[in-house]
Protein backbone atom coordinates (compact mmCIF):
# COMPACT_ATOMS: atom_id res chain seq x y z
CA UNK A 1 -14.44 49.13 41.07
CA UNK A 2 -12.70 51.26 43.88
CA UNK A 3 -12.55 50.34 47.41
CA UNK A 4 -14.94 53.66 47.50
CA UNK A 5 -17.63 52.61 45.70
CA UNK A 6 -17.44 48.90 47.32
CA UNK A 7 -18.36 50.68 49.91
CA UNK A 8 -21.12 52.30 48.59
CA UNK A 9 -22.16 49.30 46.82
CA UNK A 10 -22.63 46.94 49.82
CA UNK A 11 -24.26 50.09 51.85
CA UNK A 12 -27.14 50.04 49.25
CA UNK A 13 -27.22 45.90 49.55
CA UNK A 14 -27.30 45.71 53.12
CA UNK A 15 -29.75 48.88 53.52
CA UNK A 16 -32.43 46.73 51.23
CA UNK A 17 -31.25 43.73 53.58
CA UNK A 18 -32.21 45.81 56.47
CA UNK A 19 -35.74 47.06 54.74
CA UNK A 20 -36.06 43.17 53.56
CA UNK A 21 -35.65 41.95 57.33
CA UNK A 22 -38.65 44.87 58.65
CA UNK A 23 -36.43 47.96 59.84
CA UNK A 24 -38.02 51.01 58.92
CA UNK A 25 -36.86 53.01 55.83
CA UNK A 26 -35.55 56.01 57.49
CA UNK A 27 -33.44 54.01 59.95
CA UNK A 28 -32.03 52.05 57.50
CA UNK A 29 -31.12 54.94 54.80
CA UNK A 30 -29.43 56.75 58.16
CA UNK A 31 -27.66 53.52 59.76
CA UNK A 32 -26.43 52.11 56.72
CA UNK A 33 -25.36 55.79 55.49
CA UNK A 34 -23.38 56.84 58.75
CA UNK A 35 -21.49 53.44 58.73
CA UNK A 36 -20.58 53.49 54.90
CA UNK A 37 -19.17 57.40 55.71
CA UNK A 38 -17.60 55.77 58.79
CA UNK A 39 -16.10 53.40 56.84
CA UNK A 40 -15.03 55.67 54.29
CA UNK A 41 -13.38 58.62 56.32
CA UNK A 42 -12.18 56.55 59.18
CA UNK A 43 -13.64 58.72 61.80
CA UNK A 44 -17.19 58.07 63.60
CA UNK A 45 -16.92 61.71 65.02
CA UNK A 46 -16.49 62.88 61.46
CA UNK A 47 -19.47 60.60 60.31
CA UNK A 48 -21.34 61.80 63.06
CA UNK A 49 -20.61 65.64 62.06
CA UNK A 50 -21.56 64.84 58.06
CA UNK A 51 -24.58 63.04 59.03
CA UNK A 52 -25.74 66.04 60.72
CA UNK A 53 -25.11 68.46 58.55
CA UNK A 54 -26.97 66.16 55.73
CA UNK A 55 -30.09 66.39 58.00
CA UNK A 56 -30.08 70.18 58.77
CA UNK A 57 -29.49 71.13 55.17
CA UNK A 58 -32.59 68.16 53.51
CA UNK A 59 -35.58 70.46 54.95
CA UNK A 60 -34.34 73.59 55.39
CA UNK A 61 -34.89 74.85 52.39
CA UNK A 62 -38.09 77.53 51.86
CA UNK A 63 -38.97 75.40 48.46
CA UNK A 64 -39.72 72.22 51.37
CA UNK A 65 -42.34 74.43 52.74
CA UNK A 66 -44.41 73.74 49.46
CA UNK A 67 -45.53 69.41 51.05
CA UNK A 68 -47.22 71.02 54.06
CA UNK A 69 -49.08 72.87 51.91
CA UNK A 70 -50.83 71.55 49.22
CA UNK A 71 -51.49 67.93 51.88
CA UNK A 72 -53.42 70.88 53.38
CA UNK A 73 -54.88 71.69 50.95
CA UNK A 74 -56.13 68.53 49.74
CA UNK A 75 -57.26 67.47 52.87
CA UNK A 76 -58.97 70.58 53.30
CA UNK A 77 -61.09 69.89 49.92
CA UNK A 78 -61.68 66.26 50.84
CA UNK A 79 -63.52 67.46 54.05
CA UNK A 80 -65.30 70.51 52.20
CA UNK A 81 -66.98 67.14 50.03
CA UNK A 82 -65.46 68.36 46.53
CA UNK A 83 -65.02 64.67 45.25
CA UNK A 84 -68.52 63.50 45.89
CA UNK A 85 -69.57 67.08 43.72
CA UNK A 86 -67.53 65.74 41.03
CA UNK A 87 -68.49 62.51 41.01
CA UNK A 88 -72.28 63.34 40.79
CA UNK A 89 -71.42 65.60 37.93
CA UNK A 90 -69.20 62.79 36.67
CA UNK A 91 -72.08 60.48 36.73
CA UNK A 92 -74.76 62.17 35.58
CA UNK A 93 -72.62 62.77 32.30
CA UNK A 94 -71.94 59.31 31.42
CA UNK A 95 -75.22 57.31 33.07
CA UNK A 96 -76.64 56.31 29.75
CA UNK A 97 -72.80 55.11 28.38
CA UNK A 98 -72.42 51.31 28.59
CA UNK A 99 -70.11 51.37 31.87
CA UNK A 100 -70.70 54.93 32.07
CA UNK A 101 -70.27 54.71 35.97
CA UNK A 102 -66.96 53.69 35.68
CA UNK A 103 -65.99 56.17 33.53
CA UNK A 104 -67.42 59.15 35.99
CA UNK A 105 -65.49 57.67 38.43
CA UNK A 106 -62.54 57.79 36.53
CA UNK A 107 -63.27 61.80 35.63
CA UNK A 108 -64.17 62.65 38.83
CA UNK A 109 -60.95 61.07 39.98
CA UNK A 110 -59.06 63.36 37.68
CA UNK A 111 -60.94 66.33 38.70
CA UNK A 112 -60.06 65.56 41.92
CA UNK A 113 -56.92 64.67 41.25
CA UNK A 114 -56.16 68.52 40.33
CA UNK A 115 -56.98 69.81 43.53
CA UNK A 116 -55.42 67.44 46.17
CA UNK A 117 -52.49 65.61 44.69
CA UNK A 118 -52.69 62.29 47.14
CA UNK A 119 -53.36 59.00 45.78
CA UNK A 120 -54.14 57.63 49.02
CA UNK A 121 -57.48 60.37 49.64
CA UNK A 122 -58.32 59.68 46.57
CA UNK A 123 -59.10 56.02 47.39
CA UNK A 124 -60.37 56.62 50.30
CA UNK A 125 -62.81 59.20 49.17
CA UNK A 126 -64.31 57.31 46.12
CA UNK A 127 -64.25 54.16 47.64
CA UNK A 128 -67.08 55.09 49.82
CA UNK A 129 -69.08 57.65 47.39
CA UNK A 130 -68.63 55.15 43.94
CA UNK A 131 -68.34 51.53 45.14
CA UNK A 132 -71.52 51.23 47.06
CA UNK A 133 -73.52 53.39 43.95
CA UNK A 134 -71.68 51.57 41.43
CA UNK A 135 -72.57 47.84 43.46
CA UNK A 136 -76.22 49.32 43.60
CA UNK A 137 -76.54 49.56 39.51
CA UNK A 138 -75.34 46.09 39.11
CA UNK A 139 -71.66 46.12 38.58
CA UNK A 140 -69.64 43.16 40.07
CA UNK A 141 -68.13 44.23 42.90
CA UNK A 142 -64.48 43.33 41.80
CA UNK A 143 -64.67 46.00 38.90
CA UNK A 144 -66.34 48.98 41.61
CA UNK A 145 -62.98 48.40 43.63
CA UNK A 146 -60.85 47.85 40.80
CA UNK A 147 -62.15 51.32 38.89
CA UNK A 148 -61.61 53.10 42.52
CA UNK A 149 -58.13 52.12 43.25
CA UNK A 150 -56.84 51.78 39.58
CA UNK A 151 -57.91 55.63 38.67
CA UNK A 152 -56.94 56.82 42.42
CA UNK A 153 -52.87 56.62 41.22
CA UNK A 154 -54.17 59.86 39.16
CA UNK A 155 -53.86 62.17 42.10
CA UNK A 156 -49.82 61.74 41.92
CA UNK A 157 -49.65 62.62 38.08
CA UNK A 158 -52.13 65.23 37.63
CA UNK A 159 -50.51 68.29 39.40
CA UNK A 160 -50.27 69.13 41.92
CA UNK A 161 -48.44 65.78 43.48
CA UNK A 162 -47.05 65.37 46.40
CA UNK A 163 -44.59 62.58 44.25
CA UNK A 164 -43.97 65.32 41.84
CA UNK A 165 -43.07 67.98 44.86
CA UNK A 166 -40.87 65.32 46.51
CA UNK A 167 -38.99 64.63 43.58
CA UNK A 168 -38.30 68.34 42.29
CA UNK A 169 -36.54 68.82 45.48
CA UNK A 170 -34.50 65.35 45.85
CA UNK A 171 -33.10 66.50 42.15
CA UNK A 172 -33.39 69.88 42.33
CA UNK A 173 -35.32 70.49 39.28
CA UNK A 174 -38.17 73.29 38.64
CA UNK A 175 -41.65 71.78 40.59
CA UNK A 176 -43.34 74.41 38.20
CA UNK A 177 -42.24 72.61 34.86
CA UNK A 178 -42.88 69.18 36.80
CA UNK A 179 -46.40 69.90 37.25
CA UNK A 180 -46.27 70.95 33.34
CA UNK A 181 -44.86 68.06 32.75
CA UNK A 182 -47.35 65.50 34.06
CA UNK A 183 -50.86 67.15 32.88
CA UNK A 184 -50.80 65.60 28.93
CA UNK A 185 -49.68 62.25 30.67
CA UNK A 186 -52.04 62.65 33.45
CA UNK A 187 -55.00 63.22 30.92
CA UNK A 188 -53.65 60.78 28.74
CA UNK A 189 -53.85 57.85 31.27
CA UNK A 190 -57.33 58.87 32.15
CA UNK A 191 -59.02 58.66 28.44
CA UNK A 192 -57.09 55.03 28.58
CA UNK A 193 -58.30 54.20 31.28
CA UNK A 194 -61.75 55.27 29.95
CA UNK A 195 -61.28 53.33 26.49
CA UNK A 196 -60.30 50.16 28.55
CA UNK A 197 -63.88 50.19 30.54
CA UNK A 198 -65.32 50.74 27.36
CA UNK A 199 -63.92 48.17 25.68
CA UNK A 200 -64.51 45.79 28.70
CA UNK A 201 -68.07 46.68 28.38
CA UNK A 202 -67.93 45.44 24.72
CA UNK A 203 -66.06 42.69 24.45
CA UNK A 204 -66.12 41.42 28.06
CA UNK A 205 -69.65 42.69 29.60
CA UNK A 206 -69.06 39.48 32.46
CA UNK A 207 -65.76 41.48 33.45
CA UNK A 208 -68.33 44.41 34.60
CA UNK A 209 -71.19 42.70 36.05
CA UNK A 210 -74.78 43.05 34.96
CA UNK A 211 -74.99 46.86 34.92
CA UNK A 212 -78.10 48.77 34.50
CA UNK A 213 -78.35 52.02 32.16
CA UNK A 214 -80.11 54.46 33.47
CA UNK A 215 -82.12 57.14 32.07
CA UNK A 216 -82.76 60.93 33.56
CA UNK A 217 -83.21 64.34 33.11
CA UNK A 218 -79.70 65.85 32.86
CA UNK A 219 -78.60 67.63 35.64
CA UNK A 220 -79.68 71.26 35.65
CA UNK A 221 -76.51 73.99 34.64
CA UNK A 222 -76.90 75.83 37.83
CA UNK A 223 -76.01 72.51 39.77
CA UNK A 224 -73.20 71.46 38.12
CA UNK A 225 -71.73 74.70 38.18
CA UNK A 226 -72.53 75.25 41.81
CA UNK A 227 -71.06 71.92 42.10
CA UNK A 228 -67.81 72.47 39.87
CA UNK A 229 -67.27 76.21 40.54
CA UNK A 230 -64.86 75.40 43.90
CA UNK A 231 -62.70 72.96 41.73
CA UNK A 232 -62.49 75.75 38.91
CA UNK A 233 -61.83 78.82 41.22
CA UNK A 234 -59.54 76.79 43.37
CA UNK A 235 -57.47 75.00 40.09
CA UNK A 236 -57.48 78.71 38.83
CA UNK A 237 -56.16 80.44 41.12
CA UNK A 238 -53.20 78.18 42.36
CA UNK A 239 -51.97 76.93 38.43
CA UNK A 240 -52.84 80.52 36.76
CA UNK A 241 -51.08 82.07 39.20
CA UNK A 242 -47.97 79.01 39.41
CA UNK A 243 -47.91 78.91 35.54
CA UNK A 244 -48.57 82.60 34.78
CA UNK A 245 -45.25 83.37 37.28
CA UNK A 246 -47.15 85.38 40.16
CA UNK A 247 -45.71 83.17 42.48
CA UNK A 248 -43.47 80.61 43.22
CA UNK A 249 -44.72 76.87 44.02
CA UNK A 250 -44.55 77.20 47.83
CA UNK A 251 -46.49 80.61 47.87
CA UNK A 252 -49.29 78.72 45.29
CA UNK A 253 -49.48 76.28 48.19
CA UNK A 254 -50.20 78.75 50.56
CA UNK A 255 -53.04 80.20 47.77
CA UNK A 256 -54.37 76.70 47.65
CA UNK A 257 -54.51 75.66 51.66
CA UNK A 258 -56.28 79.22 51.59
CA UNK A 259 -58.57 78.78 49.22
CA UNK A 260 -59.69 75.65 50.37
CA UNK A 261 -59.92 76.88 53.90
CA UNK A 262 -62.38 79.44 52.43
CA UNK A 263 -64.10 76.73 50.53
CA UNK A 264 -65.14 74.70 53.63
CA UNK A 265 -65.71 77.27 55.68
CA UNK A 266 -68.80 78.79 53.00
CA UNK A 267 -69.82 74.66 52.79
CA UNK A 268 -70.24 74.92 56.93
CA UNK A 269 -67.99 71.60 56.89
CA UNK A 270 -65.77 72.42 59.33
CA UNK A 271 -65.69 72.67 62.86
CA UNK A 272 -63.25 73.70 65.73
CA UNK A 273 -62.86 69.64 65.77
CA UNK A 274 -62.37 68.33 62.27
CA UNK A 275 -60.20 71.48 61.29
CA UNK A 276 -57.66 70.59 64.51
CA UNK A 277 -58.06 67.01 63.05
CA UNK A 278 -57.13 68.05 59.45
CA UNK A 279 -54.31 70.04 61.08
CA UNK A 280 -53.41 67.46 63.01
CA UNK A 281 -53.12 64.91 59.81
CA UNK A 282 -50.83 67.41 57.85
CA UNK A 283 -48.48 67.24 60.77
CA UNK A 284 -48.38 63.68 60.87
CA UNK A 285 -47.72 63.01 57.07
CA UNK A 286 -45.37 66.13 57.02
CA UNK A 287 -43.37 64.48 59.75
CA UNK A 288 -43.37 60.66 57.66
CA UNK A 289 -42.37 62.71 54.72
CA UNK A 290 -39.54 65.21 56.54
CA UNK A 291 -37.95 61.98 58.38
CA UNK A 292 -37.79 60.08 55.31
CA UNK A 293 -36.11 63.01 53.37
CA UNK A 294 -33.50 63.68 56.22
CA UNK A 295 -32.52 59.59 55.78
CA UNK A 296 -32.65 59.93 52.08
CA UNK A 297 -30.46 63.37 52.19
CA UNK A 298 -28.02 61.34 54.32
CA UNK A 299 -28.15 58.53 51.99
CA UNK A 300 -27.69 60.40 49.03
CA UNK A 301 -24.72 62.43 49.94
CA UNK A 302 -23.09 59.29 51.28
CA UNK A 303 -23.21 57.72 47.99
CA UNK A 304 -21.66 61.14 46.46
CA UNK A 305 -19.07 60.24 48.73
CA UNK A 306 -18.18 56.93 47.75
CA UNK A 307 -18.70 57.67 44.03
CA UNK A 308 -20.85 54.37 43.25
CA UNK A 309 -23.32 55.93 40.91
CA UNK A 310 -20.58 57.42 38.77
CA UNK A 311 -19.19 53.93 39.00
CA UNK A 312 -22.92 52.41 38.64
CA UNK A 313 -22.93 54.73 35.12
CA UNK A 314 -19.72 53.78 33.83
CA UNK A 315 -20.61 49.80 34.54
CA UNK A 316 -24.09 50.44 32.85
CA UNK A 317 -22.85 52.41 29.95
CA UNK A 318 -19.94 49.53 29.26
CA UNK A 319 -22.65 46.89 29.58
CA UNK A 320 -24.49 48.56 26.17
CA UNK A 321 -27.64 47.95 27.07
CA UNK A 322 -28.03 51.66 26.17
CA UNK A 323 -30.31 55.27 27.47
CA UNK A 324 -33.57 53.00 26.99
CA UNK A 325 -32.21 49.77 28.22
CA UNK A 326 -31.13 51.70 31.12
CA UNK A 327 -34.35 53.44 31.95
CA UNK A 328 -36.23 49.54 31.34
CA UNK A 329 -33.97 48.46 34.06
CA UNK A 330 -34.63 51.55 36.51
CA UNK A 331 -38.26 50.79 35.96
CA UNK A 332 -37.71 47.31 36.28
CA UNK A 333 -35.94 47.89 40.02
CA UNK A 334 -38.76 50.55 40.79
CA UNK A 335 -41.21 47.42 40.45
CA UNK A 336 -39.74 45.00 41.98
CA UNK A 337 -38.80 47.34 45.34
CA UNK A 338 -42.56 48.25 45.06
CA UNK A 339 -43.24 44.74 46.85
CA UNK A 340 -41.76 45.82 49.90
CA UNK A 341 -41.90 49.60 49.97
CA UNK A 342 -44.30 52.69 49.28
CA UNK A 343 -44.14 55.22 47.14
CA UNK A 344 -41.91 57.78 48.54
CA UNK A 345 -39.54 55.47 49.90
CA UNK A 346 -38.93 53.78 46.37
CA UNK A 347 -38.40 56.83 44.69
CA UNK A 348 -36.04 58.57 47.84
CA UNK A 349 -33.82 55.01 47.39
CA UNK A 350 -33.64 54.85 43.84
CA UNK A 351 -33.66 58.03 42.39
CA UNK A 352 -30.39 59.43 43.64
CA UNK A 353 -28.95 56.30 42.09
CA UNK A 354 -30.12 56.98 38.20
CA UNK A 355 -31.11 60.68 37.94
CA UNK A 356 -27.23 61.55 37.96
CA UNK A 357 -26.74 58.64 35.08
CA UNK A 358 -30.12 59.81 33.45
CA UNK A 359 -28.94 63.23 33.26
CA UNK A 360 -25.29 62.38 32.52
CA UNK A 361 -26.56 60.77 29.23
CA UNK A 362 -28.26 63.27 28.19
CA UNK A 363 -31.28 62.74 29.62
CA UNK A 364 -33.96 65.13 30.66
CA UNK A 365 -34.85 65.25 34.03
CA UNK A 366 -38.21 66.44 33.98
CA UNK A 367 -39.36 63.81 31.44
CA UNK A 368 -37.45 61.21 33.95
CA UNK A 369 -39.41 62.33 36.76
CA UNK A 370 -42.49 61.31 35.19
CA UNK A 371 -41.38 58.28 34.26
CA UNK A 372 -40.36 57.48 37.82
CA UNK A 373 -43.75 58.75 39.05
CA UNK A 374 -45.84 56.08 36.78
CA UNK A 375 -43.44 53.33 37.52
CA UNK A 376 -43.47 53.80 41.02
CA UNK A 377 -47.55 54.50 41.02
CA UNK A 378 -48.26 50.88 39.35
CA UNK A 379 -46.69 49.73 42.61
CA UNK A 380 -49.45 51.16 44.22
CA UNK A 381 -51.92 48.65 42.84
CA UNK A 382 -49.86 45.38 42.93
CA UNK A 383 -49.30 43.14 45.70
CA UNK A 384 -48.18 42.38 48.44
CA UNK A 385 -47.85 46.00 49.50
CA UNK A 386 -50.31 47.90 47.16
CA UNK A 387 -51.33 50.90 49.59
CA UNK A 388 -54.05 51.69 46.88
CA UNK A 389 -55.81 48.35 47.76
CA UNK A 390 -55.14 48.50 51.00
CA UNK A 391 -56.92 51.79 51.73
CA UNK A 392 -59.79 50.65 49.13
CA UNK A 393 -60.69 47.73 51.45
CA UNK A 394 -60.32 49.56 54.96
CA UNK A 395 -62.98 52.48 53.80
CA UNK A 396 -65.02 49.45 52.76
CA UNK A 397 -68.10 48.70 54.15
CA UNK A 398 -68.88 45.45 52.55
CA UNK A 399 -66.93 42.26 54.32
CA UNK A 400 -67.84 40.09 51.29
CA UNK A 401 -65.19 41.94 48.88
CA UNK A 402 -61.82 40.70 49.85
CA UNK A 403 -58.70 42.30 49.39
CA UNK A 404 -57.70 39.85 46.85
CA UNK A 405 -60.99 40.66 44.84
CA UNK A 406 -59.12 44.31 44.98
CA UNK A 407 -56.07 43.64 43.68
CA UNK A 408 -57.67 41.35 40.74
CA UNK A 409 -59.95 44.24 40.26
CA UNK A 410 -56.85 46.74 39.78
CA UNK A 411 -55.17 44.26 37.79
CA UNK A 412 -56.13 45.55 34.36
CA UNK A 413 -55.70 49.55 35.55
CA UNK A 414 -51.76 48.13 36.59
CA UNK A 415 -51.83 46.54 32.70
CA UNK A 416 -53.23 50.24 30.98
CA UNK A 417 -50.26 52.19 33.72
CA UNK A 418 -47.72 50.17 31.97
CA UNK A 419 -49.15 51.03 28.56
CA UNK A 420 -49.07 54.69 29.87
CA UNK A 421 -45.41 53.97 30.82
CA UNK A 422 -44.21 52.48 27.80
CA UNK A 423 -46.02 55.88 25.83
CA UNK A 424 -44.43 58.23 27.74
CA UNK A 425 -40.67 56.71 27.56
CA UNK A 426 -40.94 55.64 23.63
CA UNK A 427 -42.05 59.64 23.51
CA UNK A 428 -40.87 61.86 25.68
CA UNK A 429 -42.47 64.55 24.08
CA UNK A 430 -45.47 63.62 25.87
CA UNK A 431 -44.47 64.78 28.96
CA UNK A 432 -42.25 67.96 27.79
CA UNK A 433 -44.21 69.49 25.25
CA UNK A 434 -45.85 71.76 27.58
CA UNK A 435 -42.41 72.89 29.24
CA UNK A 436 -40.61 74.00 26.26
């Protein structure tokens, strides 16, 4: 190995060291980054200078404008009460299927899903509208909070994702094919994750409580389009006009914010006050997200520099593990680092490290970034870190469910992901069908 990609190599060790030891993510991408260029060129002034120009360049590009945007958007529609529509729908459609509740919750979740694109409003949205229903009917607690957080990962797979966004710009690959790319996967996790309750409620009923099946008058067609016609309109206009090429990803954005805007505005649920505070949010996970991308711009051009991943590829390719053994261990890496880290700061670490020996292969790196998105979503539900669970149990109302019964609730949603996983790298097609 060169003394140039030495160099890189230790940068990468000693920025996990830094992230291990409770620095923040950003500061240790950009300190580790401007020393390894320091100690590369020989110049701090010229460090200084490349550093800069790294950060200027990450977000000031118009296809960046597209995050703002859709976390508008979905926060918009999580105000305007779209989820809890779906979910009635959702459960009024499976109430007389043995642990029917927990399969609305996972359809409404995908329905949801479509229009906001955030894992994390996903939980915190169904955990108060399903888990205090679902504890009502007689399922154990564990399973309401597992269903919640194990079907919330769908709002990063089902487009639009904010992971999916994030991505097409760190690799500079079409957003429009991405969100292609993850809607047969998306749907295809869902239905397993449907045919696991099912089968719980078959062969392990103890797993789901003592639920009661309800019986009812269906709910009437006017309702459930009244309820469904926002999430139709609102899917329709920002993917028929995305997919149909009337606009680019960052103008469907701006369709979707609007749309949603008009959406709750006709529901009357928003005031002068909780439209400054949605306004207010986007900001704030804008700024997370931009800060993190100007570290992880720094970080990836230093490693250019030094030439590690081309030495990383030639190492991996001489070790014969081979394309899939390869992709195993990036998923393996994206796991473990999913103890420590969330979701955007996994993928803005690793992914400059294997998409270049991904696509050097022969890879495709569409079909890579859904891999990456799954892998890095099971991280979601497993401890310590598990954001999922985390949010789950702070919209909780109920002190006896503790976070532990969360994560053992998720447990089995973590098992069907890596199913999911295993699907979509044994067939790619899967995920690329749709683009080609």
């Amino acid at each position: 190995m060169s003394i140039e990609a030495t160099v890189g190599l230790l940068s990468v060790v000693g920025m996990v060291g830094l992230i291990w030891l409770g620095l923040h993510v950003a500061v240790a991408l950009a300190l580790t980054s401007f020393l390894a260029v320091w100690a590369l060129r020989g110049d701090p002034e010229l460090a200084a200078r490349l550093i800069g120009l790294a950060a200027k360049d990450s977000i000031s590009s118009y296809v960046f404008g597209v995050i703002p945007l859709f976390v508008l958007m979905g926060l918009l529609v999580e105000r305007a009460g779209v989820g809890r529509d779906a979910y009635d729908v959702a459960e009024t459609a499976f109430r007389r299927i043995k642990g029917g509740l927990g399969i609305a919750t996972v359809g409404a979740n995908a329905i949801f899903a479509a229009i906001t694109g955030v894992s994390i409003a996903s939980a915190a949205v169904f955990t108060k509208v399903a888990v205090p229903q679902m504890i009502d009917r007689g399922y154990a607690p564990r399973f309401a909070v597992g269903v919640v957080a194990g079907s919330s990962v769908l709002g990063m797979l089902i487009p639009p994702s904010l992971l999916l966004i994030i991505y097409g710009v760190l690799v500079e690959v079409s957003i429009g094919n991405l969100f292609i790319a993850g809607v047969i996967p998306g749907l295809m996790l869902a239905v397993l994750y449907a045919i696991g309750i099912l089968g719980a409620a078959h062969f392990a009923p103890k797993m789901l409580g003592a639920p009661r099946v309800l019986d009812g008058p269906p709910m009437p067609l006017q309702t459930v389009a009244a309820k469904l016609a926002p999430v139709v309109i609102l899917i329709g206009a920002v993917f028929g006009g995305l997919y149909g090429g009337l606009f680019t990803p960052t103008e469907a954005g701006a369709v979707g914010a609007l749309g949603a805007l008009v959406i709750a505005l006709v529901r009357r649920a928003l005031s002068f006050q909780t439209f400054w505070e949605v306004l207010r949010e986007t900001g704030y996970i804008t700024a997370a997200i931009c800060i993190l991308f100007v570290a992880a711009t720094m970080y990836s051009r230093m490693l250019a520099l030094s030439g590690f991943p081309d030495a990383l590829g030639d190492w991996l390719r001489a070790s014969e593990l081979g394309f899939v053994g390869i992709v195993v261990a990036y998923v393996a890496l994206i796991l473990v680092m999913g103890s420590i880290l969330d979701s955007t700061s996994i993928m803005l670490i690793c992914v400059p490290l294997f998409a270049p020996i991904v696509a050097g292969m022969g890879g495709d790196l569409v079909w890579f970034g859904i891999v990456t998105i799954i892998a890095v979503e099971i991280g979601l539900l497993t401890p310590p870190l598990g954001i999922s669970a985390f949010v789950v149990k702070a919209n909780l109302d109920d002190d006896r469910i503790t976070l532990r019964d969360v994560f053992m609730g998720a447990a089995p949603f973590a098992a069907i992901m890596a199913i999911a996983l295993a699907l979509v790298i044994a067939f790619p097609a899967l995920s690329l069908i749709l683009v080609r």
